[in-house]
C-alpha atoms as a PDB file:
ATOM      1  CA  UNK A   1       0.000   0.000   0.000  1.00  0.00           C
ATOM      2  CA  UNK A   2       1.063   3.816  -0.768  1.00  0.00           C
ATOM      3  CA  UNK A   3       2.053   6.082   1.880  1.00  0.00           C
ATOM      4  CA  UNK A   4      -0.425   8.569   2.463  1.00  0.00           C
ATOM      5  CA  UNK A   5      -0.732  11.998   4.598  1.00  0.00           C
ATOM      6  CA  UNK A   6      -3.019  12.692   7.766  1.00  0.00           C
ATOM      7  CA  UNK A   7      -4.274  15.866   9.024  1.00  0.00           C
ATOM      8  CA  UNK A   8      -3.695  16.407  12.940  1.00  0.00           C
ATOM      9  CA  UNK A   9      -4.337  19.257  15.066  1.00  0.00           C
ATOM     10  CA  UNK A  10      -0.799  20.959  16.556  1.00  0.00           C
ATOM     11  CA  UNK A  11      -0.388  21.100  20.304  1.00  0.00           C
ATOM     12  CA  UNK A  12      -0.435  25.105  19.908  1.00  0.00           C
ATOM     13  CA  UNK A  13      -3.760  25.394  17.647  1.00  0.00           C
ATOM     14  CA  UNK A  14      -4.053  24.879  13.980  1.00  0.00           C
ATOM     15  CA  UNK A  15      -2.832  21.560  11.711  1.00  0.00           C
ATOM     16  CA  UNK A  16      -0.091  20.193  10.888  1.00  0.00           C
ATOM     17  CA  UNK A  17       0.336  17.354   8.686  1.00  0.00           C
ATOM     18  CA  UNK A  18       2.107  14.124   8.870  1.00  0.00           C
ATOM     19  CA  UNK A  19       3.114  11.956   5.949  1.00  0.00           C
ATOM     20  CA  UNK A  20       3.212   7.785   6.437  1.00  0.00           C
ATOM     21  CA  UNK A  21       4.499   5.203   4.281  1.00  0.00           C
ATOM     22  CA  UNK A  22       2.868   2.108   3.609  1.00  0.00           C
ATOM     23  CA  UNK A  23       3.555   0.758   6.595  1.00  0.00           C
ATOM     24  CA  UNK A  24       2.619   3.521   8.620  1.00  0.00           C
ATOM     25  CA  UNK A  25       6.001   4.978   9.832  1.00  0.00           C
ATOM     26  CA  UNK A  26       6.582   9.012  10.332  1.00  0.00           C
ATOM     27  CA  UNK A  27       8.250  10.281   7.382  1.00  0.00           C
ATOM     28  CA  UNK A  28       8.131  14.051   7.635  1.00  0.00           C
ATOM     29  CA  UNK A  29       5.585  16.296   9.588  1.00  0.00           C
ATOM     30  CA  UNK A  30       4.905  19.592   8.164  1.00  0.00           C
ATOM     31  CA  UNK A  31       4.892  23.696   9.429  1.00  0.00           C
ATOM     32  CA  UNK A  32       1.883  24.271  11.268  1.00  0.00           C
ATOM     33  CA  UNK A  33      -1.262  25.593   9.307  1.00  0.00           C
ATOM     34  CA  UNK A  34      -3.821  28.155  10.415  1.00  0.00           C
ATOM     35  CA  UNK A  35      -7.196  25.923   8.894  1.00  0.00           C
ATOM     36  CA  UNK A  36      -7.699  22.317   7.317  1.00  0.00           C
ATOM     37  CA  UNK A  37      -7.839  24.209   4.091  1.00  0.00           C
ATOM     38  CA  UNK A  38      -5.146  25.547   4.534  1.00  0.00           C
ATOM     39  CA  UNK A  39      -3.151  22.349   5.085  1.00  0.00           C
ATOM     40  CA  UNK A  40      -4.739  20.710   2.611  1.00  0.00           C
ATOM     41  CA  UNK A  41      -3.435  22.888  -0.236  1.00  0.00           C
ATOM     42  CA  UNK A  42      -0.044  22.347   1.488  1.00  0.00           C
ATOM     43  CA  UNK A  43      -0.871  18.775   1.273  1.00  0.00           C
ATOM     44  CA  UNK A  44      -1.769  19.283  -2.621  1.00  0.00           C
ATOM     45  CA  UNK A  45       1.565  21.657  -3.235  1.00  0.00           C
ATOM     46  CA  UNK A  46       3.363  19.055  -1.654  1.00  0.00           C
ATOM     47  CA  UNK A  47       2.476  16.086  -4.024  1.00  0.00           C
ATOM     48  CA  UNK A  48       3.236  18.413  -7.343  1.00  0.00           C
ATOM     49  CA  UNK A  49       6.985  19.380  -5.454  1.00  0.00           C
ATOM     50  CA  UNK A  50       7.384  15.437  -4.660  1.00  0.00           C
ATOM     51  CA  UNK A  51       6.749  14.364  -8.269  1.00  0.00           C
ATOM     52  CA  UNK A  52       9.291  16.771 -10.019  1.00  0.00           C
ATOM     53  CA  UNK A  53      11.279  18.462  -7.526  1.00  0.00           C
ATOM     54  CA  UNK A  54      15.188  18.231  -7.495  1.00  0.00           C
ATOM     55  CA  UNK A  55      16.897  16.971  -5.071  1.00  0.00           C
ATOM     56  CA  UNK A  56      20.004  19.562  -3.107  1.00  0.00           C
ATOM     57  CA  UNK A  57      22.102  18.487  -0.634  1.00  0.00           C
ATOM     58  CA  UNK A  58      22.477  21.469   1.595  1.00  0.00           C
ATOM     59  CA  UNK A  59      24.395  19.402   4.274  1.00  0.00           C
ATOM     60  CA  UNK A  60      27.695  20.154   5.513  1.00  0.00           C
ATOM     61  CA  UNK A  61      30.427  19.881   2.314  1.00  0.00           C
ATOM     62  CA  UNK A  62      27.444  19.383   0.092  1.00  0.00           C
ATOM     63  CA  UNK A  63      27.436  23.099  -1.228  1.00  0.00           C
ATOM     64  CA  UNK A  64      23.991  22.917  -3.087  1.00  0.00           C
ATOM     65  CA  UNK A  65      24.633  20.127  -5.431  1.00  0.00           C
ATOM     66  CA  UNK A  66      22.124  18.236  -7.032  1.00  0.00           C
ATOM     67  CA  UNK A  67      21.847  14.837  -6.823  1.00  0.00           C
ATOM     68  CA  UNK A  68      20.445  12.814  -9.358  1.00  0.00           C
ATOM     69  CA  UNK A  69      20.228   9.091  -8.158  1.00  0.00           C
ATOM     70  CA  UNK A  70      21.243   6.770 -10.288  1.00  0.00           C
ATOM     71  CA  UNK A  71      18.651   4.594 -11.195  1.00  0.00           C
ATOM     72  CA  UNK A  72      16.464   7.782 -12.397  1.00  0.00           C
ATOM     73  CA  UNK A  73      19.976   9.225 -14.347  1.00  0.00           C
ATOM     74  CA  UNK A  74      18.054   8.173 -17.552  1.00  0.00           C
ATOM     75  CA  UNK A  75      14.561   9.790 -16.697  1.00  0.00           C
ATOM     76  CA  UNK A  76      16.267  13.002 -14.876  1.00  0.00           C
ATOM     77  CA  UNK A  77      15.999  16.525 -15.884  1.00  0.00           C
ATOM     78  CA  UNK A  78      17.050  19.972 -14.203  1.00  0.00           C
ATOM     79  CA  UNK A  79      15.824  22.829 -15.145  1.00  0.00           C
ATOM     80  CA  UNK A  80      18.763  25.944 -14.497  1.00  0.00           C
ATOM     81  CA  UNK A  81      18.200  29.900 -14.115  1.00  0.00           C
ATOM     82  CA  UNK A  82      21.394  31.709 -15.728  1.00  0.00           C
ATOM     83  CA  UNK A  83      21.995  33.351 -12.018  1.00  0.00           C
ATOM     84  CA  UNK A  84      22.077  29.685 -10.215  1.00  0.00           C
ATOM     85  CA  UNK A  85      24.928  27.779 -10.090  1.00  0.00           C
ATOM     86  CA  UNK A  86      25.351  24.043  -9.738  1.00  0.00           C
ATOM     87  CA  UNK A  87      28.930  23.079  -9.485  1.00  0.00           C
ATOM     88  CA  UNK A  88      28.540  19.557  -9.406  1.00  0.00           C
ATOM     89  CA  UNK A  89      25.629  18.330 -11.524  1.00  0.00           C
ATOM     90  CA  UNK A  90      26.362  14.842 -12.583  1.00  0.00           C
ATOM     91  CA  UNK A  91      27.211  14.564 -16.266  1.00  0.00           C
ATOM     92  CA  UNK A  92      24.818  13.488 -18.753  1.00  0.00           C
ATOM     93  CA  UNK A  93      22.072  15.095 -16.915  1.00  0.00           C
ATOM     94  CA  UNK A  94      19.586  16.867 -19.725  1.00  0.00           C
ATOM     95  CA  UNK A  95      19.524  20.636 -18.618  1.00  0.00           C
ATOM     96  CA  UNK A  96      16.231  22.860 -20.438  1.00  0.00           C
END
């Protein structure tokens, strides 16, 4: 079974929500949102970001790169602004 994304109220008022995997373990738990509708269009932003967002390593020594892992080399694309710089994009990576 897919993951899938629950709706909770935050200890402090409002929502946040919490995304599962299929077996029900905490993967991330979002900001905190002022109404349900409100966290439900963070739920729906979330899903379009998931499906096509790049992934940057911002940790220590990672300097922004973007990883592109290897079994979705093939399928990858990156889209680039001329002021952004990637140092370390792997090669053979389609850029638009």
């Amino acid at each position: 079974m897919a993951g899938h994304f629950e709706i909770v109220d935050a200890p402090d008022g409002g929502f946040r929500v919490r995304l599962l995997d299929g077996a029900g373990t905490l993967v991330a738990t979002s900001v905190k949102y002022p109404t349900k509708q409100a966290a439900v269009a963070g739920i729906s932003y979330t899903r379009e970001i998931a499906g096509t967002g790049l992934i940057r390593d911002m940790s220590r020594g990672g300097h922004g790169e973007i990883i592109i892992p290897k079994s979705r080399a093939a399928h990858a694309t990156a889209r680039f602004h001329s002021h952004t710089r990637f140092p370390a994009v792997e090669r053979g990576a389609r850029t638009l």
